[in-house]
Protein backbone atom coordinates (compact mmCIF):
# COMPACT_ATOMS: atom_id res chain seq x y z
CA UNK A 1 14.32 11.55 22.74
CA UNK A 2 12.87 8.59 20.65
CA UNK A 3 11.73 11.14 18.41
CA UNK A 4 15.22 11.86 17.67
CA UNK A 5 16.10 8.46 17.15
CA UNK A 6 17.98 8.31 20.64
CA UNK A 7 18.67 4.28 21.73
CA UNK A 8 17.05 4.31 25.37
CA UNK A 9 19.44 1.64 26.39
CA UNK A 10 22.47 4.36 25.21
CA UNK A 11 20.22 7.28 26.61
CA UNK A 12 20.34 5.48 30.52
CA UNK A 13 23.93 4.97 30.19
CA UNK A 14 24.75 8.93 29.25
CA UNK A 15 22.43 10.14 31.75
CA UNK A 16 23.69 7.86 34.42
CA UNK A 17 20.00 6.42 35.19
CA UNK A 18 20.00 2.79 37.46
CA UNK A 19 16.95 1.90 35.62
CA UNK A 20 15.48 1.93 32.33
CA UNK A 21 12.51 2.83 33.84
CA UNK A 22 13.82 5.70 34.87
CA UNK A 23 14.74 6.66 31.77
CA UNK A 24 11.84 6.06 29.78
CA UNK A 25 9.20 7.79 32.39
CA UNK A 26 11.71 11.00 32.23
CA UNK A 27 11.97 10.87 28.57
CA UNK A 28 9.92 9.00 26.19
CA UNK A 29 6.75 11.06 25.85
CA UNK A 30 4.00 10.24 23.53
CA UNK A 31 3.27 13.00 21.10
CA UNK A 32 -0.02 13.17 18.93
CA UNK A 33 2.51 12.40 15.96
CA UNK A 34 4.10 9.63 17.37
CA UNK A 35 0.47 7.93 18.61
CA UNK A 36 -0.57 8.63 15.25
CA UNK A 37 2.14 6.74 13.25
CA UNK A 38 2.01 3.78 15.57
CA UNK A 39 -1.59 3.26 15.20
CA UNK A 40 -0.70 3.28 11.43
CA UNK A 41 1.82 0.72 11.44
CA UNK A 42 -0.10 -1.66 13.64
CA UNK A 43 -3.33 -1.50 10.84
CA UNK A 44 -0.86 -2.03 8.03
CA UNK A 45 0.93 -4.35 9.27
CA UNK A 46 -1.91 -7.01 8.86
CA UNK A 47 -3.60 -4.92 6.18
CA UNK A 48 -6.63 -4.44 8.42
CA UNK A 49 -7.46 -1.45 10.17
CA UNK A 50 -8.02 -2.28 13.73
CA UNK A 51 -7.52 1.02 15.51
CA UNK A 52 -8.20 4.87 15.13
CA UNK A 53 -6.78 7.83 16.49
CA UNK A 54 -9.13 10.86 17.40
CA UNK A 55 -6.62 13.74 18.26
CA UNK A 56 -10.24 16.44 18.03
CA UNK A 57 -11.14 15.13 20.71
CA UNK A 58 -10.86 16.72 24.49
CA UNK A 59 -9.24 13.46 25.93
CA UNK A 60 -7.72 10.83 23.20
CA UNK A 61 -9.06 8.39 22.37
CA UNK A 62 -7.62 5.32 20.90
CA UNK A 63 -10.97 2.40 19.37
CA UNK A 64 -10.52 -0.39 17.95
């Protein structure tokens, strides 16, 4: 759902969850994509490149 730009808050009161918790283990998943993009905001957002992504891998793996 956060792919398609769904508000989790909004997304817990349409699916009638108690918690946001709830909501977020049923339905914010992260995608190779997704991993990828954040990784790239967080090393531009300082201009440094503290992290890397290594989706060719058998297990990711996320170094700093």
């Amino acid at each position: 759902m956060a792919e398609a730009g769904v508000d989790p808050r909004t997304l817990q009161d349409i699916m009638g969850h108690a918690s946001m918790k709830m909501t977020m283990e049923l339905y914010n998943h992260v995608t190779d994509e997704r991993l990828t993009n954040e990784i790239q905001k967080l090393n531009s957002s300082k201009n440094m490149h503290f992290f890397k992504f290594n989706k060719n891998s058998q297990k990711r793996q996320i170094t700093s």
